[in-house]
C-alpha atoms as a PDB file:
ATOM      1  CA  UNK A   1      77.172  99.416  70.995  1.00  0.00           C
ATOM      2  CA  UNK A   2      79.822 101.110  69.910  1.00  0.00           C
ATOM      3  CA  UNK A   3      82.885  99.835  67.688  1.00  0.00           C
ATOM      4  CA  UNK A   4      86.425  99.485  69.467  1.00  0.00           C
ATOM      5  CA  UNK A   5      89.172 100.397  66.801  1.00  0.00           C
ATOM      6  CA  UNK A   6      91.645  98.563  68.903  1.00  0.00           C
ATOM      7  CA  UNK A   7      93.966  96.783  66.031  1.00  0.00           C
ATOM      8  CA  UNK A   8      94.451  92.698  67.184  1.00  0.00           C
ATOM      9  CA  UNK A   9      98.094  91.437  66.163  1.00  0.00           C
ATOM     10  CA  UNK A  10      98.106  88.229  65.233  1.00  0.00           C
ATOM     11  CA  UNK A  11     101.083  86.567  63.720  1.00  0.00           C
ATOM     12  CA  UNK A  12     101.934  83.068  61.655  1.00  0.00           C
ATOM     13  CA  UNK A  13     103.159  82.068  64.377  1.00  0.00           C
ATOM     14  CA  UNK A  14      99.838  81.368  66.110  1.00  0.00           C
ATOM     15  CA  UNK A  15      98.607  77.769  65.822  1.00  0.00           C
ATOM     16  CA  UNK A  16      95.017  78.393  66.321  1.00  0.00           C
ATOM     17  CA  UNK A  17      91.943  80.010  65.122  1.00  0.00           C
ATOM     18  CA  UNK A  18      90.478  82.913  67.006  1.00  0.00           C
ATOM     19  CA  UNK A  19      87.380  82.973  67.535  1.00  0.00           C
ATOM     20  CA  UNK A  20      84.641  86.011  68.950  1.00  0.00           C
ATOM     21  CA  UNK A  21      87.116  85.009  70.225  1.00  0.00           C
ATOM     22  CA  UNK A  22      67.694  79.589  91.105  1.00  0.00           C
ATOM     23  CA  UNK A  23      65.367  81.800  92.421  1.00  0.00           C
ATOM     24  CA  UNK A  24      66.032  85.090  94.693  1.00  0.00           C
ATOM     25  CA  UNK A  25      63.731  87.159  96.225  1.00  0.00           C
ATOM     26  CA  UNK A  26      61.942  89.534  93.404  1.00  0.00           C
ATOM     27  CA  UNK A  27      64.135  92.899  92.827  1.00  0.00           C
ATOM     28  CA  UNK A  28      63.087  95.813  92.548  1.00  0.00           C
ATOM     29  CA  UNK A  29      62.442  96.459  88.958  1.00  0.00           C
ATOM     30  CA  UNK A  30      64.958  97.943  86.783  1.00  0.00           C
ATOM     31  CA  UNK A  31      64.426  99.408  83.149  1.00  0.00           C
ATOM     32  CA  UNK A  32      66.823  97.585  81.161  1.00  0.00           C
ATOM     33  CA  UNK A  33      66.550 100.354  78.646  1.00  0.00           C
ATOM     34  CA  UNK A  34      68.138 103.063  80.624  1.00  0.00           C
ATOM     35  CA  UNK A  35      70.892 103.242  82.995  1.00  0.00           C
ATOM     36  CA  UNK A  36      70.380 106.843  84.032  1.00  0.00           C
ATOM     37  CA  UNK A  37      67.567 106.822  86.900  1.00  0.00           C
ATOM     38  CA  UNK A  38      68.001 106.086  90.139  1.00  0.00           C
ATOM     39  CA  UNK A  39      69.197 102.608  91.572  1.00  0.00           C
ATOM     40  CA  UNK A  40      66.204 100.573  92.927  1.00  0.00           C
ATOM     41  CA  UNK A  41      65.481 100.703  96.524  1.00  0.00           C
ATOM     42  CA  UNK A  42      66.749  98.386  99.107  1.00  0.00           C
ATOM     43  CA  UNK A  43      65.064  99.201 102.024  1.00  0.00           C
ATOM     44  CA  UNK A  44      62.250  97.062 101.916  1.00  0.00           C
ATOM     45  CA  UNK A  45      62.916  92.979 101.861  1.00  0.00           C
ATOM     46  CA  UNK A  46      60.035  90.956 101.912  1.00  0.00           C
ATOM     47  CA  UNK A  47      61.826  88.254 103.839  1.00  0.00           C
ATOM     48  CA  UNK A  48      63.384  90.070 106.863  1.00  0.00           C
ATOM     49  CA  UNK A  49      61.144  93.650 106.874  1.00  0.00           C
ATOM     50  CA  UNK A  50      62.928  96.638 106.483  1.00  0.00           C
ATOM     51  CA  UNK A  51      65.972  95.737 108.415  1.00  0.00           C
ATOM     52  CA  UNK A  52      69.469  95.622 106.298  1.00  0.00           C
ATOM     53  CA  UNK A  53      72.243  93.474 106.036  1.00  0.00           C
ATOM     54  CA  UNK A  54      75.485  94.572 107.770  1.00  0.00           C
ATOM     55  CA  UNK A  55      77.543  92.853 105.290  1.00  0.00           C
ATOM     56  CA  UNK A  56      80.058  95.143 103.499  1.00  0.00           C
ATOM     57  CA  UNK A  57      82.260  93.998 100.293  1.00  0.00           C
ATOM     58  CA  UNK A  58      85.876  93.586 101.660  1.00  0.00           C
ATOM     59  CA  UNK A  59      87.526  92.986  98.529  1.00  0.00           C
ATOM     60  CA  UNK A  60      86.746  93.480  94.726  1.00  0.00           C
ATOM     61  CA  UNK A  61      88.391  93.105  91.245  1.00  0.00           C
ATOM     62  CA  UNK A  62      87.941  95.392  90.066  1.00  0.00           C
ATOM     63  CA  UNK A  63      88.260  97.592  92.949  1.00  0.00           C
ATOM     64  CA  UNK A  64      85.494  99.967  93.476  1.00  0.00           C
ATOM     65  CA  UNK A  65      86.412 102.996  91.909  1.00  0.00           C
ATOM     66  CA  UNK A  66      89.366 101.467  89.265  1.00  0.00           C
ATOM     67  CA  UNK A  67      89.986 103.272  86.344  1.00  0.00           C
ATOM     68  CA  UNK A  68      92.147 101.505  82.893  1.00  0.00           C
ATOM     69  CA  UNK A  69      90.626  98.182  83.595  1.00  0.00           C
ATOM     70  CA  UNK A  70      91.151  96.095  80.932  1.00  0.00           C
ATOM     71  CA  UNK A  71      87.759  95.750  79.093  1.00  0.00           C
ATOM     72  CA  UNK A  72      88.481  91.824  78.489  1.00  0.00           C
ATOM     73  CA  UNK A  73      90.617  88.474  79.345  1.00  0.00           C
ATOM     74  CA  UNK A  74      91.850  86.307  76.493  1.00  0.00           C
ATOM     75  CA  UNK A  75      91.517  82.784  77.528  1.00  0.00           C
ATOM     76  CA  UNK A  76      91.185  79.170  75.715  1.00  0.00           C
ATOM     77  CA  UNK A  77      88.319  77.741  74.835  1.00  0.00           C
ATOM     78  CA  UNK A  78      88.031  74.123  74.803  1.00  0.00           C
ATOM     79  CA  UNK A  79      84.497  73.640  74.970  1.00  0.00           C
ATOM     80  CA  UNK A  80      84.235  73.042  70.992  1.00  0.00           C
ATOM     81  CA  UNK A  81      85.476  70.468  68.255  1.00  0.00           C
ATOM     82  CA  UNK A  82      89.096  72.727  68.741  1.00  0.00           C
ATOM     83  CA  UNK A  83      90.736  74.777  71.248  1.00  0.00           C
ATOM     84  CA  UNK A  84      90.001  78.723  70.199  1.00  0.00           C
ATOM     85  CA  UNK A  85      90.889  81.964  71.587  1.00  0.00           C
ATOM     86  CA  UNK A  86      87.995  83.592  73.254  1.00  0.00           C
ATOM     87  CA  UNK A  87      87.163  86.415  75.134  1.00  0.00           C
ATOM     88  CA  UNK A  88      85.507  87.147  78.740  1.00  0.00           C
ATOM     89  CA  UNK A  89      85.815  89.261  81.172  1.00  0.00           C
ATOM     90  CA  UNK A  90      85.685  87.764  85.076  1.00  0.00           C
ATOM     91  CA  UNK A  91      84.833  90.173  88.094  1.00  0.00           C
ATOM     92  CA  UNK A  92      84.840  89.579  91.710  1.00  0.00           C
ATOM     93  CA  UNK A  93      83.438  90.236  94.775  1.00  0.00           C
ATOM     94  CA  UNK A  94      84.348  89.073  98.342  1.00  0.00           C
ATOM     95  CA  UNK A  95      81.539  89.758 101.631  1.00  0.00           C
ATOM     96  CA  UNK A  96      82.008  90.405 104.946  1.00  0.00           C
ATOM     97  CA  UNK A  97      79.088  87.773 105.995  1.00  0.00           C
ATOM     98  CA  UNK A  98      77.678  84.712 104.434  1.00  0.00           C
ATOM     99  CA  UNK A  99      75.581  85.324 101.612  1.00  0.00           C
ATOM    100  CA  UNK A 100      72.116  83.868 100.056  1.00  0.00           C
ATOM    101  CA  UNK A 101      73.692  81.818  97.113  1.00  0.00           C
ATOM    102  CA  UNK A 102      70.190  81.499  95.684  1.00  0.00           C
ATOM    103  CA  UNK A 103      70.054  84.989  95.217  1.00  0.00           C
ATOM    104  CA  UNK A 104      73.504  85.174  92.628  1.00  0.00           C
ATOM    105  CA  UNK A 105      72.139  87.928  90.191  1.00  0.00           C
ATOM    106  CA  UNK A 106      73.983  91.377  89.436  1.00  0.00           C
ATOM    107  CA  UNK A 107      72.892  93.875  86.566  1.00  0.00           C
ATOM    108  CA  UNK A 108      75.672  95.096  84.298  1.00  0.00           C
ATOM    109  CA  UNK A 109      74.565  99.116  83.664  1.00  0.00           C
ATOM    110  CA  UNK A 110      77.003 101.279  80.899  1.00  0.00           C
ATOM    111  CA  UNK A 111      76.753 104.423  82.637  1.00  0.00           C
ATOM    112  CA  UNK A 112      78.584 106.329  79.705  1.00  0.00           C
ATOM    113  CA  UNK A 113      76.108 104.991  76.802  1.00  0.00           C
ATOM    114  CA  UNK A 114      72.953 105.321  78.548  1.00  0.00           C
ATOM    115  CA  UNK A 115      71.084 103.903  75.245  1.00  0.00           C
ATOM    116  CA  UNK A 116      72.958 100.901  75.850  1.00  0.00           C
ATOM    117  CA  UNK A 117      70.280  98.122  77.307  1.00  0.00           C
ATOM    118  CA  UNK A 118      71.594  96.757  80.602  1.00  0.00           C
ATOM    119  CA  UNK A 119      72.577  93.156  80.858  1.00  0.00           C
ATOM    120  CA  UNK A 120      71.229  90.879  83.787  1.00  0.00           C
ATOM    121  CA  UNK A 121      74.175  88.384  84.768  1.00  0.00           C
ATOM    122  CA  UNK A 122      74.275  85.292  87.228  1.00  0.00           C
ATOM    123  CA  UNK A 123      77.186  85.190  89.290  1.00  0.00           C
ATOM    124  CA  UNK A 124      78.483  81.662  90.945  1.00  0.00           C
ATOM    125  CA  UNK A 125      78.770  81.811  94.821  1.00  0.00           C
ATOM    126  CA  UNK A 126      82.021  80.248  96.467  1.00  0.00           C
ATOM    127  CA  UNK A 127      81.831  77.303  98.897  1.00  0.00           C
ATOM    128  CA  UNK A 128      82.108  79.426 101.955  1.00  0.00           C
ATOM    129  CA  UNK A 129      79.114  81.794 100.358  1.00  0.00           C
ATOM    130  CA  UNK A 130      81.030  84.822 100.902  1.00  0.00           C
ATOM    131  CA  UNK A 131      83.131  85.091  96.864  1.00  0.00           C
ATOM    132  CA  UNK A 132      80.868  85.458  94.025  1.00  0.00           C
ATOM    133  CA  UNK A 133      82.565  85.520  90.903  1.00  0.00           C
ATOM    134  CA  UNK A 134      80.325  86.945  87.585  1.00  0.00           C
ATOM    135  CA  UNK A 135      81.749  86.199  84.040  1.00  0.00           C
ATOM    136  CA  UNK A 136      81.027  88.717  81.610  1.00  0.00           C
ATOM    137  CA  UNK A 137      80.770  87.412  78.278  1.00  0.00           C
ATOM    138  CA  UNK A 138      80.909  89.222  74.786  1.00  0.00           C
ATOM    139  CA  UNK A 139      77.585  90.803  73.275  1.00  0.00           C
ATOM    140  CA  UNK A 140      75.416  89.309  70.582  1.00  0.00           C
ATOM    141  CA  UNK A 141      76.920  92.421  68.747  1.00  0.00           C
ATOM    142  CA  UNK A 142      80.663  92.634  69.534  1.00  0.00           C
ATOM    143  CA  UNK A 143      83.062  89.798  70.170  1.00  0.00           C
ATOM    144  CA  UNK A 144      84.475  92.075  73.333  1.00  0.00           C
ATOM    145  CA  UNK A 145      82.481  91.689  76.845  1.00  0.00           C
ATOM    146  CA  UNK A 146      83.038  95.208  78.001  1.00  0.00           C
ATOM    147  CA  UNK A 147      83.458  98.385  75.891  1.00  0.00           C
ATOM    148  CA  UNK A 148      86.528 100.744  76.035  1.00  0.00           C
ATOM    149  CA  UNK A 149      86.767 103.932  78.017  1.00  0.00           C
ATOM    150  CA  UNK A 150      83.721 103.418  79.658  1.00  0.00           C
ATOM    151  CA  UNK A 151      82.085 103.840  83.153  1.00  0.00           C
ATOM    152  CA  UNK A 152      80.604 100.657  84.162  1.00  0.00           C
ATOM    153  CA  UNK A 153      78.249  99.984  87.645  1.00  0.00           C
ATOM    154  CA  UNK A 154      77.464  96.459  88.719  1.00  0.00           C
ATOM    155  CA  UNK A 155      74.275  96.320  90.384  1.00  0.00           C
ATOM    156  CA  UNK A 156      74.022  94.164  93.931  1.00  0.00           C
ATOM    157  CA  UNK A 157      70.230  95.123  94.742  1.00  0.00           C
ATOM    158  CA  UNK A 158      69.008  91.805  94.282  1.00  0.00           C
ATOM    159  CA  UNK A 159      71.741  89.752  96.629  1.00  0.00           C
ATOM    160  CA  UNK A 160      70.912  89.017 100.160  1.00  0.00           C
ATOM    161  CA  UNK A 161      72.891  87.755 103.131  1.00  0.00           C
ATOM    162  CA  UNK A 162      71.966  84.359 104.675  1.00  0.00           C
ATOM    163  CA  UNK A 163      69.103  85.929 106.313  1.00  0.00           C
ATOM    164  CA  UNK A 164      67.636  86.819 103.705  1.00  0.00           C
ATOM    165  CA  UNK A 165      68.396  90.727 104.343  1.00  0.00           C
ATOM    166  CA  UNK A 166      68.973  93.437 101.139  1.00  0.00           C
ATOM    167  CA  UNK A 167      72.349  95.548 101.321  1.00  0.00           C
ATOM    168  CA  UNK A 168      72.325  98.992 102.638  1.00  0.00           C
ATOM    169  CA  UNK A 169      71.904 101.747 100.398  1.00  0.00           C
ATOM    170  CA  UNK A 170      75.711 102.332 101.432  1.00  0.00           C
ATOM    171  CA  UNK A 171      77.347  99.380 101.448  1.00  0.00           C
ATOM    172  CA  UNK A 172      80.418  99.584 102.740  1.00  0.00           C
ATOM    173  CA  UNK A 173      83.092  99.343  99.796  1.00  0.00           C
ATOM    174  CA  UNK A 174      81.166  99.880  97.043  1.00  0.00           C
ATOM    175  CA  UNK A 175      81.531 103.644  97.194  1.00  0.00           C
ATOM    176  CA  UNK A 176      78.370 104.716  98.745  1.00  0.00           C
ATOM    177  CA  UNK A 177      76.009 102.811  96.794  1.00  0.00           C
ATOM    178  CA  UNK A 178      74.849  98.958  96.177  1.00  0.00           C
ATOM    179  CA  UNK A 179      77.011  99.330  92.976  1.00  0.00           C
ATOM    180  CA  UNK A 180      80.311  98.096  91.984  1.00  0.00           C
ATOM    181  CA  UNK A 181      81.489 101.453  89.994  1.00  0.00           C
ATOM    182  CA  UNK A 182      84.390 101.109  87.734  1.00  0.00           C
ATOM    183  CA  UNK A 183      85.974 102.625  84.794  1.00  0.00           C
ATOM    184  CA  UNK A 184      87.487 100.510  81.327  1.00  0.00           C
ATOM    185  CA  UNK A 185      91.076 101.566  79.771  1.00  0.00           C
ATOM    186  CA  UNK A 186      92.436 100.581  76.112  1.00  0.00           C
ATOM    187  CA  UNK A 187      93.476  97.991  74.316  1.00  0.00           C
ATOM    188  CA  UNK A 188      96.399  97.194  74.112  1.00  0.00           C
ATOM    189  CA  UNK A 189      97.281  95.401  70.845  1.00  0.00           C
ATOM    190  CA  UNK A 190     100.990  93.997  71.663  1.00  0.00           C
ATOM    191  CA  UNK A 191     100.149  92.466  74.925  1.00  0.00           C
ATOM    192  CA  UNK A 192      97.088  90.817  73.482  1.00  0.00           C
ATOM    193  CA  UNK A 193      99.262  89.613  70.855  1.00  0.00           C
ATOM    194  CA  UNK A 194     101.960  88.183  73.664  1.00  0.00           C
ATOM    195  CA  UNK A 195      98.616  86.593  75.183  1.00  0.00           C
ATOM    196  CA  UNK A 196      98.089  84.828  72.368  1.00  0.00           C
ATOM    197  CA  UNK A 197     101.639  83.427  72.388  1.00  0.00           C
ATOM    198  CA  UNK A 198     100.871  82.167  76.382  1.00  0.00           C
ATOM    199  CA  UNK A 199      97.848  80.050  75.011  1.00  0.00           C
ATOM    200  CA  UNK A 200      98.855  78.485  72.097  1.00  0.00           C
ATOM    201  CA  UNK A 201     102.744  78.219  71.941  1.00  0.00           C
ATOM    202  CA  UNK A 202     104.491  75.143  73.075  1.00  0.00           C
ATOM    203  CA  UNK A 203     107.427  76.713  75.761  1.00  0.00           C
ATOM    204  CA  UNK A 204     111.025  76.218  74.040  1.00  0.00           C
ATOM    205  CA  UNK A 205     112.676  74.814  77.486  1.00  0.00           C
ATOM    206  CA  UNK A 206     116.419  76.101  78.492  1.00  0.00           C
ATOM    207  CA  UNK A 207     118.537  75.683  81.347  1.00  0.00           C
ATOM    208  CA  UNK A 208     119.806  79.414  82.301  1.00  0.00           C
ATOM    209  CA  UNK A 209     123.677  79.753  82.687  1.00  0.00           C
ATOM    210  CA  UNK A 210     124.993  79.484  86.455  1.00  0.00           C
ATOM    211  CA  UNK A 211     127.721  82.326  85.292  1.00  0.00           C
ATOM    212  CA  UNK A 212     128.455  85.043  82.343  1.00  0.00           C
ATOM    213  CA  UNK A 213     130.745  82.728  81.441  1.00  0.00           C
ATOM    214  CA  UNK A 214     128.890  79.112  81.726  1.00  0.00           C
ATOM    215  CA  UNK A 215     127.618  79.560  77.897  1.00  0.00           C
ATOM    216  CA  UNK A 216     124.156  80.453  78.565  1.00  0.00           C
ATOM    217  CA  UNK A 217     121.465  79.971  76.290  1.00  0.00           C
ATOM    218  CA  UNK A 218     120.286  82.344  73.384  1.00  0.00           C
ATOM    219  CA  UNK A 219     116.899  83.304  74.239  1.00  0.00           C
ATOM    220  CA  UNK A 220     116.688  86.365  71.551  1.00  0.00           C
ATOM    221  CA  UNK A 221     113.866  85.092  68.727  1.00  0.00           C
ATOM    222  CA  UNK A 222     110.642  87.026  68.610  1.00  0.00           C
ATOM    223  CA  UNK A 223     106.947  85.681  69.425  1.00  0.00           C
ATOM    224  CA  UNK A 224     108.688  82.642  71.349  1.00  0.00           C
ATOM    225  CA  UNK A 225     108.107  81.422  74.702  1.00  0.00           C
ATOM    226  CA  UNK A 226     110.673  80.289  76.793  1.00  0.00           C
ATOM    227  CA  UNK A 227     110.282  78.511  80.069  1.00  0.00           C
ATOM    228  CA  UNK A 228     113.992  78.909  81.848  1.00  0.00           C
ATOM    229  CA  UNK A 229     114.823  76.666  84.689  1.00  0.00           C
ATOM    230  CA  UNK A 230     117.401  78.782  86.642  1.00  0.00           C
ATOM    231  CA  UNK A 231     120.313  77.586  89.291  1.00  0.00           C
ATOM    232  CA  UNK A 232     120.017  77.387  92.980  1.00  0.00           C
ATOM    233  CA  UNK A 233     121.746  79.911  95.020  1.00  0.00           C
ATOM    234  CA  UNK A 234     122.529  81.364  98.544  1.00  0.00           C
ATOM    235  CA  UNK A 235     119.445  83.729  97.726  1.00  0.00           C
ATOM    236  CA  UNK A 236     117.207  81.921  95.902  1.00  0.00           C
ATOM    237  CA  UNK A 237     117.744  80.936  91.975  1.00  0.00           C
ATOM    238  CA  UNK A 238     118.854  82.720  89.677  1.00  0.00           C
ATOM    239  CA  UNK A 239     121.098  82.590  86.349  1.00  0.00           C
ATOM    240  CA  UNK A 240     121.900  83.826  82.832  1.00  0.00           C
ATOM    241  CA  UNK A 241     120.565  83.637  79.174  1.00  0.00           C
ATOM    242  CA  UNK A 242     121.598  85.788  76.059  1.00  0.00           C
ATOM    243  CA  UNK A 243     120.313  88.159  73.497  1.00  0.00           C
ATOM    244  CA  UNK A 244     121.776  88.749  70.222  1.00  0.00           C
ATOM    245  CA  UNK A 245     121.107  92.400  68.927  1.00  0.00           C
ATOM    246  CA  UNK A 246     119.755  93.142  65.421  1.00  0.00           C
ATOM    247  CA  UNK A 247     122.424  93.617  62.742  1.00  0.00           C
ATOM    248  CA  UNK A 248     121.298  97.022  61.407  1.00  0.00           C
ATOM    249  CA  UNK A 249     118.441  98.409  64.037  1.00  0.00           C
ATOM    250  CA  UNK A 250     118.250  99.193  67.323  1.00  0.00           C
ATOM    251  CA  UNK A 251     115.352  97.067  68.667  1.00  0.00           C
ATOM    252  CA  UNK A 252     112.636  97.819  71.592  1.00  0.00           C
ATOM    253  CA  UNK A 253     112.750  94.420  73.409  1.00  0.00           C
ATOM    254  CA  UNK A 254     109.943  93.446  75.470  1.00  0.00           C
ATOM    255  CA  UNK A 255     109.481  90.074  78.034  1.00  0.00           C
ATOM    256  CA  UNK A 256     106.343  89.165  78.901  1.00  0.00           C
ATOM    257  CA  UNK A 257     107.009  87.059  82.548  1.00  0.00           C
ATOM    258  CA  UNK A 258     104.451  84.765  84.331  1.00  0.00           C
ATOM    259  CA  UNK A 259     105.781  86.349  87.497  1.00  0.00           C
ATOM    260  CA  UNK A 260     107.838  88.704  89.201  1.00  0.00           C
ATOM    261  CA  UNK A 261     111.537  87.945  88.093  1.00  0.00           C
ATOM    262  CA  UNK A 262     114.050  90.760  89.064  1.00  0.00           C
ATOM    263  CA  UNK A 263     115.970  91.168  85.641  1.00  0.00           C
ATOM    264  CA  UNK A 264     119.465  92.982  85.214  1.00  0.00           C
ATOM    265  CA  UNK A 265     120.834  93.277  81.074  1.00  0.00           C
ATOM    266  CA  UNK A 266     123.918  94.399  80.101  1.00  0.00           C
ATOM    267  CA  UNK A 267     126.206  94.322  76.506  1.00  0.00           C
ATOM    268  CA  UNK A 268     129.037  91.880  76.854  1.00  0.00           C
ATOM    269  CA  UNK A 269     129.858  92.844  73.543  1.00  0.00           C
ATOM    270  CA  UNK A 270     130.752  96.840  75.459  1.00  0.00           C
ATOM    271  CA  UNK A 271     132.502  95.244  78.089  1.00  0.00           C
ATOM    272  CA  UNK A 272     129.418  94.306  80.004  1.00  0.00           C
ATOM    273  CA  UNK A 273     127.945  97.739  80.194  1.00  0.00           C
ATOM    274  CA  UNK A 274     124.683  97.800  82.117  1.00  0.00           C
ATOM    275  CA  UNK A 275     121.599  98.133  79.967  1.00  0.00           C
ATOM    276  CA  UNK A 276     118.899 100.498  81.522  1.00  0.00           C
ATOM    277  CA  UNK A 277     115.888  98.098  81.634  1.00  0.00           C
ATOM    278  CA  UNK A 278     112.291  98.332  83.245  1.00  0.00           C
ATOM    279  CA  UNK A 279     110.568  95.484  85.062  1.00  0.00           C
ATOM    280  CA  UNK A 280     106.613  96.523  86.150  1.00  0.00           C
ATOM    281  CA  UNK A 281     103.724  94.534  86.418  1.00  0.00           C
ATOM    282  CA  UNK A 282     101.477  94.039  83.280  1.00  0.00           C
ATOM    283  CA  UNK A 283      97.856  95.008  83.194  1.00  0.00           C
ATOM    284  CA  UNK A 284      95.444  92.199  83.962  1.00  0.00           C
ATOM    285  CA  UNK A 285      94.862  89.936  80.661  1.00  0.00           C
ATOM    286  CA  UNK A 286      95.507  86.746  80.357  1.00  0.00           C
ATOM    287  CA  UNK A 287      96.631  84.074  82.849  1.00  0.00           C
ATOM    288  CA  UNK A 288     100.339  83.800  81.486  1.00  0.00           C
ATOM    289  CA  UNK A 289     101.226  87.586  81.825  1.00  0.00           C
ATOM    290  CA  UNK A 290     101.956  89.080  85.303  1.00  0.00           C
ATOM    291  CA  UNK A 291     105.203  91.284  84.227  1.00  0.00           C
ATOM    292  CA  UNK A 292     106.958  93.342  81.452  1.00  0.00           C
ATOM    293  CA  UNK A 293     110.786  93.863  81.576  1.00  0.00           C
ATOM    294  CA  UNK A 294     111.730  96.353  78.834  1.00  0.00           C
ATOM    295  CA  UNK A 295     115.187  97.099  77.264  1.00  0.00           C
ATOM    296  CA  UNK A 296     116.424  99.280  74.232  1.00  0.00           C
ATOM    297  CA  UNK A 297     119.220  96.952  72.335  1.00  0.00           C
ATOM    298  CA  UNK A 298     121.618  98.481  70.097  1.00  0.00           C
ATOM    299  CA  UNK A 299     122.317  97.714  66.407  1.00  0.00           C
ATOM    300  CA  UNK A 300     125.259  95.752  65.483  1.00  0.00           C
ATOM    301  CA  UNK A 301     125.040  91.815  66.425  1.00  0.00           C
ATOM    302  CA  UNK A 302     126.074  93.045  70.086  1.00  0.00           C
ATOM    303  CA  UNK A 303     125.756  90.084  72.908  1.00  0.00           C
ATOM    304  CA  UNK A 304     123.784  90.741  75.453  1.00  0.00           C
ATOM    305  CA  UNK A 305     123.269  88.714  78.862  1.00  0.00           C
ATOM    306  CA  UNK A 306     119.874  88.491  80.705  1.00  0.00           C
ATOM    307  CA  UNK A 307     120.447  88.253  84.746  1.00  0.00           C
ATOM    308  CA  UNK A 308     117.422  86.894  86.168  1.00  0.00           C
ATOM    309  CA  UNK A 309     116.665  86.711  90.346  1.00  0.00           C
ATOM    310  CA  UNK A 310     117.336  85.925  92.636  1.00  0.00           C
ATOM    311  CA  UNK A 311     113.767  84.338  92.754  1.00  0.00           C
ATOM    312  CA  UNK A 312     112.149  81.841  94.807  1.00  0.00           C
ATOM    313  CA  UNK A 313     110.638  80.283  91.984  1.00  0.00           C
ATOM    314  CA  UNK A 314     113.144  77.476  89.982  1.00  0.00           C
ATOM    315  CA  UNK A 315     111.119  77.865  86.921  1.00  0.00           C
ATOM    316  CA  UNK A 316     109.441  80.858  84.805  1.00  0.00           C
ATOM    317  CA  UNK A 317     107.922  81.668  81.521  1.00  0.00           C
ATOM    318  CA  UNK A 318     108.187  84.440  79.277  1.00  0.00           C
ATOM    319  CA  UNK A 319     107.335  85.568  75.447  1.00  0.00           C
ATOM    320  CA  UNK A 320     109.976  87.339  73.823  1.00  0.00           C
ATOM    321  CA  UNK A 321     109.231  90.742  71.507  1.00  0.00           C
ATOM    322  CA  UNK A 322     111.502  92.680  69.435  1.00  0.00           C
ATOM    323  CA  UNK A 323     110.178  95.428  67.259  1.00  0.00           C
END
């Protein structure tokens, strides 16, 4: 397989050790050796002749067709002797009908290295037999689940409905095929490193200011996580905490949210000049991480206040960077 050089941050700051991070009707055979012939078959099902299921896929993640997925989800494993950082990557798909949940396996194909050997995964069914979720886990050779910049295609020949009935060849929502196609993105070395900071890091709790002027709390130190309880409003909640710019540099400041916060900044220090700031969501990584809001601050020990909401929500998380 081939070797990401995605760079992982991790800082002294981190508290833990990383770590790497039922039977179904038979198939049709696939060579696990080669992921360029054709896809296997369908029309033929022991169990219910040659008729087809009508059951299309209504909802994936990824969507069929994504590109810049993220090739893995940090999450903590507690399964050992010590919590550790690990790996996986979770995928999703949601059917029209109710499924067979004795027939739960998928085949993982790398379409861009066809050397690469495909891997045979079992999926878990939900209660209502229509959601099954399959957890990719890393390779024997890599401590990463899914490669980078690469075409994957998840392979639903062998699931059946709950008559025992094969997909269509063109399943409706998988793109004209009995494949879930997508496509894997970069790394991203920062927001893995914020990740980290979601799992391990104990939240430094503050009460956000009702007011500019109600002495709100300094949340300006780098690879902390805050959780902010805001104030009740007319609109929602809502409230204020500072920043404190770097002496000598201007600083790229980034907050990783848990959710969607609207955030205004400005310099109280210029007289409360607005700050030009970005919020947008973050890519898919880790549970703690929905959002970004991004600012510029400029040198010179300037204050600056952080408007957050309104927001339904009375409480919200978020790691602090400044580089």
């Amino acid at each position: 397989m081939r070797l990401s050089t995605a760079v992982f941050l991790f800082t002294a700051c981190a508290t833990l050790t990383l770590s790497g991070c039922v039977d179904a009707p038979p198939a049709p055979e696939v060579d696990a050796g080669s992921d360029a012939g054709t896809k296997p078959d369908a029309g033929t099902n022991p169990d219910a002749g040659t008729t087809l299921s009508s059951a299309t896929v209504t909802a994936s993640l990824p969507a069929e067709g994504d590109k810049d997925v993220y090739p893995l989800e940090m999450h903590l494993d507690t399964s050992g002797e010590k919590p550790l950082i690990a790996f996986r990557k979770v995928l999703t798909l949601t059917f029209s009908d109710t499924m067979d949940t004795t027939a739960a396996q998928v085949t993982l194909h790398d379409r861009t290295d066809t050397t690469a050997p495909a891997r045979v995964l079992t999926g878990t069914w939900s209660e209502e037999a229509r959601t099954l979720t399959v957890t990719v886990p890393r390779t024997e050779e890599s401590t990463r689940p899914l490669e980078v910049s690469t075409h994957y295609a998840l392979a639903l020949d062998a699931l059946r409905d709950a008559a025992g009935r094969a997909l269509a060849p063109s399943t409706v929502g998988l793109g004209g095929d009995v494949s879930l196609d997508f496509t894997t993105g970069e790394r991203d070395p920062a927001l893995e490193h914020a990740c980290t900071h979601t799992l391990v890091n104990t939240p430094e709790s503050v009460t956000a200011g009702r007011t500019p002027f109600d002495f709100p709390p300094d949340t300006n130190t780098g690879h902390v996580r805050y959780a902010v309880t805001l104030r009740p409003g007319d609109l929602g909640f809502g409230g204020y905490t500072g920043f404190i710019s770097d002496p000598e540099n201007p600083e790229h400041v980034t907050l990783y949210l848990d959710q969607e916060v609207a955030t205004a900044v400005t310099n109280d220090t210029a007289g409360g000049a607005p700050v030009p700031s970005v919020l947008a969501p973050a890519r898919s990584i880790c549970a703690g991480i929905t959002h970004t809001v991004t600012f510029t601050s400029e040198p010179g020990d300037q204050i600056h206040l952080l408007r957050f909401g309104p927001v339904s929500a009375e409480t919200f998380r978020f790691v602090l960077e400044r580089e």
